[in-house]
Structure formats: structure tokens, C-alpha cells
C-alpha atoms as a PDB file:
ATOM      1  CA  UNK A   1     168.471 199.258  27.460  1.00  0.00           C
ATOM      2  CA  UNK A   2     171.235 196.517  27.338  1.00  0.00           C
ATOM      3  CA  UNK A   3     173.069 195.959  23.806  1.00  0.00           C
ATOM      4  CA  UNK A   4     172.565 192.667  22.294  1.00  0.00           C
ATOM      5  CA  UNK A   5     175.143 190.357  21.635  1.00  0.00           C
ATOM      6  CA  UNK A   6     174.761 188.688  18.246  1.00  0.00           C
ATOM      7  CA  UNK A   7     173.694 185.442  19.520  1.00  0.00           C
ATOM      8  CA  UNK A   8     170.846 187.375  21.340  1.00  0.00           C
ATOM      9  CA  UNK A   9     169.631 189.171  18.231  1.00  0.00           C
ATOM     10  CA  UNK A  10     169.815 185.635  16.150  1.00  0.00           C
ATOM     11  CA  UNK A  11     168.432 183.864  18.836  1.00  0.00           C
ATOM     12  CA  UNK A  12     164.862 182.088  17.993  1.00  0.00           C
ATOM     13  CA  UNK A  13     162.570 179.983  20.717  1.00  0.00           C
ATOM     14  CA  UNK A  14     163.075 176.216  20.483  1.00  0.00           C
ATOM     15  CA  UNK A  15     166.685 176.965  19.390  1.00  0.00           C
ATOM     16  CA  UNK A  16     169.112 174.497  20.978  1.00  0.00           C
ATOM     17  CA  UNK A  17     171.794 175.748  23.014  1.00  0.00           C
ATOM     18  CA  UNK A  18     175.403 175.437  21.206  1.00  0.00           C
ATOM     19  CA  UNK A  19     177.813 173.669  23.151  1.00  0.00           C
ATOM     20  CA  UNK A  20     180.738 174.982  24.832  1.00  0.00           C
ATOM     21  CA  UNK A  21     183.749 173.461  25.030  1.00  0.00           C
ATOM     22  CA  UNK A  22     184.685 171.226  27.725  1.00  0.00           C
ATOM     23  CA  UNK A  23     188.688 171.437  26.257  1.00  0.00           C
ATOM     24  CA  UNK A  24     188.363 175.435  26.601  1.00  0.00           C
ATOM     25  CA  UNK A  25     186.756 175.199  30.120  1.00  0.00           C
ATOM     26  CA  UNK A  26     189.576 173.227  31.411  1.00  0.00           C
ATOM     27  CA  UNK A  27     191.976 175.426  29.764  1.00  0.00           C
ATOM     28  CA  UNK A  28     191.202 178.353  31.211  1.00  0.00           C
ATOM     29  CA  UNK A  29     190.906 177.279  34.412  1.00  0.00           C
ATOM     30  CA  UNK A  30     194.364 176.186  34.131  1.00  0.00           C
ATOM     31  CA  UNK A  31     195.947 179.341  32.363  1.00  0.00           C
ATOM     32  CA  UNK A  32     193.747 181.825  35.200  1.00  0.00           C
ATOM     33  CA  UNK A  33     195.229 180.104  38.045  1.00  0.00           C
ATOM     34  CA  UNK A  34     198.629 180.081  36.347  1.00  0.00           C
ATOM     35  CA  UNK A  35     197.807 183.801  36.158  1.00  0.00           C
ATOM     36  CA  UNK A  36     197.357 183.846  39.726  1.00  0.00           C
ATOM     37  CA  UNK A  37     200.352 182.099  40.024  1.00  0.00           C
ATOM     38  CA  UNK A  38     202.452 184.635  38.079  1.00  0.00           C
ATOM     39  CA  UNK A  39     200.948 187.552  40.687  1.00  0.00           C
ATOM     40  CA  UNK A  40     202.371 185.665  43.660  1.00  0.00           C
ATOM     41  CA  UNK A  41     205.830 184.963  41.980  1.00  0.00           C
ATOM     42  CA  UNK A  42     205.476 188.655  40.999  1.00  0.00           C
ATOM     43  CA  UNK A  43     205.625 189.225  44.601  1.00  0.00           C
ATOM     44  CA  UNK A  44     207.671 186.896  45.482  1.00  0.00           C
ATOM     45  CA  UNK A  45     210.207 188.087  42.911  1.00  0.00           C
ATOM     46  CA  UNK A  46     209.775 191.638  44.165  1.00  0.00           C
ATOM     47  CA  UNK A  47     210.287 190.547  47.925  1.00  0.00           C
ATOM     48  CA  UNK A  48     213.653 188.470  47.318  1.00  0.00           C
ATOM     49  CA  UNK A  49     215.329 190.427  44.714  1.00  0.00           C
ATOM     50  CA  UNK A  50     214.181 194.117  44.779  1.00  0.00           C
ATOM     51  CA  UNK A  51     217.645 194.707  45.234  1.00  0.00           C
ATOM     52  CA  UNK A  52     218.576 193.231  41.610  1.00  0.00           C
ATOM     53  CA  UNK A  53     216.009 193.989  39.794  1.00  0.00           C
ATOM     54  CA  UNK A  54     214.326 197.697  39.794  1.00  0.00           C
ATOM     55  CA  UNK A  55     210.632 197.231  41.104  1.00  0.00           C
ATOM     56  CA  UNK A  56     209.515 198.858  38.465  1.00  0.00           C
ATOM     57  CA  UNK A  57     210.619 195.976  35.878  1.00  0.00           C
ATOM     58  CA  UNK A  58     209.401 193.311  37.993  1.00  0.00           C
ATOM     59  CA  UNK A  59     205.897 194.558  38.587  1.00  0.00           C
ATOM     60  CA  UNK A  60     205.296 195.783  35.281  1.00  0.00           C
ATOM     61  CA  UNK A  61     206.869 192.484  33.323  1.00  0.00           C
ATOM     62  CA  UNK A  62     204.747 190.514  36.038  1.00  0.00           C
ATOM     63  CA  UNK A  63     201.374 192.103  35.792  1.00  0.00           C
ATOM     64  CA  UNK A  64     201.713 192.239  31.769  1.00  0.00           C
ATOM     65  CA  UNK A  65     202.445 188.057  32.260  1.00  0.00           C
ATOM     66  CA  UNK A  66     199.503 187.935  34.373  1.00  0.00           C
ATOM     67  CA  UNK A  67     197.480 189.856  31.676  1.00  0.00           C
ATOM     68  CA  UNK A  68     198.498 187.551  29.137  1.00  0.00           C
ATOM     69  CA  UNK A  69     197.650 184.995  30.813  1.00  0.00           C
ATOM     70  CA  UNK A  70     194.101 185.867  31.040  1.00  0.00           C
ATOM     71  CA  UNK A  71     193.846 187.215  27.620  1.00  0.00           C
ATOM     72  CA  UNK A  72     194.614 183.894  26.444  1.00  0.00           C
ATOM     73  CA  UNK A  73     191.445 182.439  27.983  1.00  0.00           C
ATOM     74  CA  UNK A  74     189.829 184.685  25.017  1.00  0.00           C
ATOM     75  CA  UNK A  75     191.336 183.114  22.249  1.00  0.00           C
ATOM     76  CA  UNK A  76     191.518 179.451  23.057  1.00  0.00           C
ATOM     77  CA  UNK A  77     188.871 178.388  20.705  1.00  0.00           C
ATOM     78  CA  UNK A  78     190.895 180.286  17.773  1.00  0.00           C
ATOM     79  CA  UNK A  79     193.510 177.430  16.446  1.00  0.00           C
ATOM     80  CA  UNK A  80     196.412 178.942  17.568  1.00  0.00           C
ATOM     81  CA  UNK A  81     195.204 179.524  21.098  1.00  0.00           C
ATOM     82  CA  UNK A  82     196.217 176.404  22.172  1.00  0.00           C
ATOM     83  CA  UNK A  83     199.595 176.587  20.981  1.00  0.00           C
ATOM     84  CA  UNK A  84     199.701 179.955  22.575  1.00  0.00           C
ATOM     85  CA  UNK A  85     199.168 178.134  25.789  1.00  0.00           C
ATOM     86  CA  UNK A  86     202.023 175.571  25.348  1.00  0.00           C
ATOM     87  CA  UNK A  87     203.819 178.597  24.869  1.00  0.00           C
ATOM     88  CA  UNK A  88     203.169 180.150  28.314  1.00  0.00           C
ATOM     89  CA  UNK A  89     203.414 177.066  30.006  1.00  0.00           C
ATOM     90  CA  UNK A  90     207.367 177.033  29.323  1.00  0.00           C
ATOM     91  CA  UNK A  91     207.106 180.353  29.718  1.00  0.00           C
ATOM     92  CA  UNK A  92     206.167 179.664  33.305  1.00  0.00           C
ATOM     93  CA  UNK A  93     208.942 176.932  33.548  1.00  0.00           C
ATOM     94  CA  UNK A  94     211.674 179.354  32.603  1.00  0.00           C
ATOM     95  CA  UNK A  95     210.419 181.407  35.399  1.00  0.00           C
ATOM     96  CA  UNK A  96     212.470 179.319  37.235  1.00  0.00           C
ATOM     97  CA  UNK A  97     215.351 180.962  36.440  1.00  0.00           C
ATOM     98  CA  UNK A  98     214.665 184.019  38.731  1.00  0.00           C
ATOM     99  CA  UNK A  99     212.936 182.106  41.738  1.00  0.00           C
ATOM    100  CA  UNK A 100     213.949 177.963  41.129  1.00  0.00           C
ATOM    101  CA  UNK A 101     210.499 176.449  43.298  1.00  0.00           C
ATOM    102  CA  UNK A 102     208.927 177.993  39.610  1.00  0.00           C
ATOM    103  CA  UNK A 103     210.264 175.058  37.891  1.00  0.00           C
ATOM    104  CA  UNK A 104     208.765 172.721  40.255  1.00  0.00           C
ATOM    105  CA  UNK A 105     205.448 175.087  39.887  1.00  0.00           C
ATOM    106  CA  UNK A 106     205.327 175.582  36.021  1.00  0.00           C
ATOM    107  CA  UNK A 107     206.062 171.885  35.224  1.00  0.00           C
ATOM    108  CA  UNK A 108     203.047 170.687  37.580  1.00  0.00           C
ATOM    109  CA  UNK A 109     201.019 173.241  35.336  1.00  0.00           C
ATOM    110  CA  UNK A 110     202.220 172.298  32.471  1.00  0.00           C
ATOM    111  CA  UNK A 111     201.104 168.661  32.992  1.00  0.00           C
ATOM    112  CA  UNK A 112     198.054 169.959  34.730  1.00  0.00           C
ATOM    113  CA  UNK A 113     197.527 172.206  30.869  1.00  0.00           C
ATOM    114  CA  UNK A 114     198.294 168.734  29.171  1.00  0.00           C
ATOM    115  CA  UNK A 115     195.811 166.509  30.591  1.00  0.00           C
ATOM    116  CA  UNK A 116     192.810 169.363  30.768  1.00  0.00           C
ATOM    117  CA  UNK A 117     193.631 169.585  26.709  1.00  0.00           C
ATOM    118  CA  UNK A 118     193.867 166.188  26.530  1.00  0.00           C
ATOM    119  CA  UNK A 119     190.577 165.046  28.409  1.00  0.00           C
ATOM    120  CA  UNK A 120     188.845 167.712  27.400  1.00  0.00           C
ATOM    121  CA  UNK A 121     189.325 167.277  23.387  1.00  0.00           C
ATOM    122  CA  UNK A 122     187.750 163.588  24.746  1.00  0.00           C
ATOM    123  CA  UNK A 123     184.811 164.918  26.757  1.00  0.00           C
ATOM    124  CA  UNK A 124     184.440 167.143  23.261  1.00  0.00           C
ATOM    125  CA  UNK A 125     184.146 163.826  21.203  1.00  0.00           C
ATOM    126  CA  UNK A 126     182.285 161.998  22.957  1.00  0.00           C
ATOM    127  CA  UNK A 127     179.632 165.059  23.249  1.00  0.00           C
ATOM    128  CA  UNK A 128     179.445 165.032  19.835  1.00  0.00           C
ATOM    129  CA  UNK A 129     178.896 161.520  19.204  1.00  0.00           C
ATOM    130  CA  UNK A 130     175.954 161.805  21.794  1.00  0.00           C
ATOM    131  CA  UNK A 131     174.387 164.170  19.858  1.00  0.00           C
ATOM    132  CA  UNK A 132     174.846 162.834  16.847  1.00  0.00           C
ATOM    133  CA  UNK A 133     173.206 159.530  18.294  1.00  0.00           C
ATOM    134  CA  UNK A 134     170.426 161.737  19.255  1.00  0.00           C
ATOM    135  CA  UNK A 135     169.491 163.418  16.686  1.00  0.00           C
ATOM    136  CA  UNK A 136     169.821 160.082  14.405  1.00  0.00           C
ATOM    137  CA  UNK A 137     167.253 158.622  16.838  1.00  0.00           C
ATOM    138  CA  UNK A 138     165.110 161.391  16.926  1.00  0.00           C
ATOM    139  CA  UNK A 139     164.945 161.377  13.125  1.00  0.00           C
ATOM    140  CA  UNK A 140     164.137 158.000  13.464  1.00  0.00           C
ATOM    141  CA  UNK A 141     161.545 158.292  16.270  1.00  0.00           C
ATOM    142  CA  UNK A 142     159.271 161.167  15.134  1.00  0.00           C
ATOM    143  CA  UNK A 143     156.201 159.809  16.959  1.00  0.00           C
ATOM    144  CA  UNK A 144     157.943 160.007  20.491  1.00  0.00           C
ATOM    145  CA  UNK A 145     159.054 164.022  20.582  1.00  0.00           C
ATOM    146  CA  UNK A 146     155.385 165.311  20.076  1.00  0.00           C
ATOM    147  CA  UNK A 147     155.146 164.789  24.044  1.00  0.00           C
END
């Protein structure tokens, strides 16, 4: 049989369901297609320059970026994930230097990062305002949850 995960073992019936966040959905949606992004500019790289670079170096230091890249989805709710991500985002920018439509590319994700933090640290707030509203009229409305 399966291993539980610690939320399994501590999980009771009638439990409610904790939350994810809307800011870390958004953000890794952003930083995995970035990491898609860093595969085809991997190629790209490799196709236009193999004679400056040795493949070797630009496969391996553009599959490790790629892996980065989705290793950071793991730690975004940590409070230095996010500043990790700023991080990668110029990262990506200074890509540019070895193929320049990657400045074009990295600053559209960068703004694309930017708003998804933005919006969803909003979406976030105003989640948790709704459930505070809930459960203060719940508390105050005992008769109507027996249904």
C-alpha cells in the first residue's frame, strides 16, 4: 500500500480543505513555461552557435537552467522563493546576450511574473477576507448550518 503524506495521516472527516495559493499557481505557471522557454533557446543556442560554444556547455548549462526553473515551482511558498524568481527572470533577460530575441522574450516574462505575483497576492486577500466573512457569519448564524 501507498505511503501517506502527512496531511493524509492528519486528515479528519468534516475537515476543511486549506487553501492553495492563487499567487503560487500563477507563479509557476509562469516560471514552467519560462522553463520551456529556456529548452528551446537551449536549442536554439546549440543550432546557431555550436561552433562557439562546445555542445557540451550549452546543453548541460541549459538543461540545469531548465531544472532550476522547475525546482523553483517547489519553493515558492518559502519567503525567499519569490525573490528567487525575480532572480531568474533577469536571469532570462541576460540570456539575451547569447541569442538578442531573449531580451524581447525574458522581459515579456518578466512582466508576465510581475502581474501573476501581483494579482495573485490580491486574489490571496480577498480569499481570505471571504472566509473570514464566513466564518464570522456562521458564528453568528448557528441555526442555519444544521441543514
Amino acid at each position: 500500500m501507498a505511503k501517506l503524506t502527512k496531511a493524509q495521516r492528519e486528515w479528519r472527516p468534516g475537515m476543511p480543505k486549506k487553501r492553495r495559493s492563487t499567487k503560487v499557481m500563477f507563479a509557476s505557471t509562469v516560471l514552467l513555461l519560462e522553463a520551456f522557454v529556456v529548452l528551446f533557446g537551449t536549442l536554439t543556442v546549440f543550432g546557431l552557435r555550436r561552433d562557439e560554444f562546445p555542445p557540451v556547455l550549452i546543453f548541460s548549462v541549459g538543461i540545469a537552467l531548465c531544472l532550476v526553473y522547475v525546482l523553483t515551482c517547489a519553493v515558492l511558498s518559502k519567503p525567499w522563493g519569490v525573490a528567487l524568481g525575480w532572480i531568474l527572470q533577469i536571469v532570462l533577460i541576460l540570456t539575451g546576450i547569447l541569442e538578442p530575441a531573449m531580451f524581447l522574450v525574458g522581459g515579456l516574462f518578466a512582466v508576465a511574473w510581475w502581474y501573476g505575483i501581483r494579482t495573485g497576492i490580491r486574489i490571496d486577500r480577498e480569499a481570505a477576507q471571504r472566509e473570514r466573512d464566513q466564518a464570522a457569519w456562521d458564528a453568528a448564524h448557528p441555526e442555519e448550518q444544521s441543514n
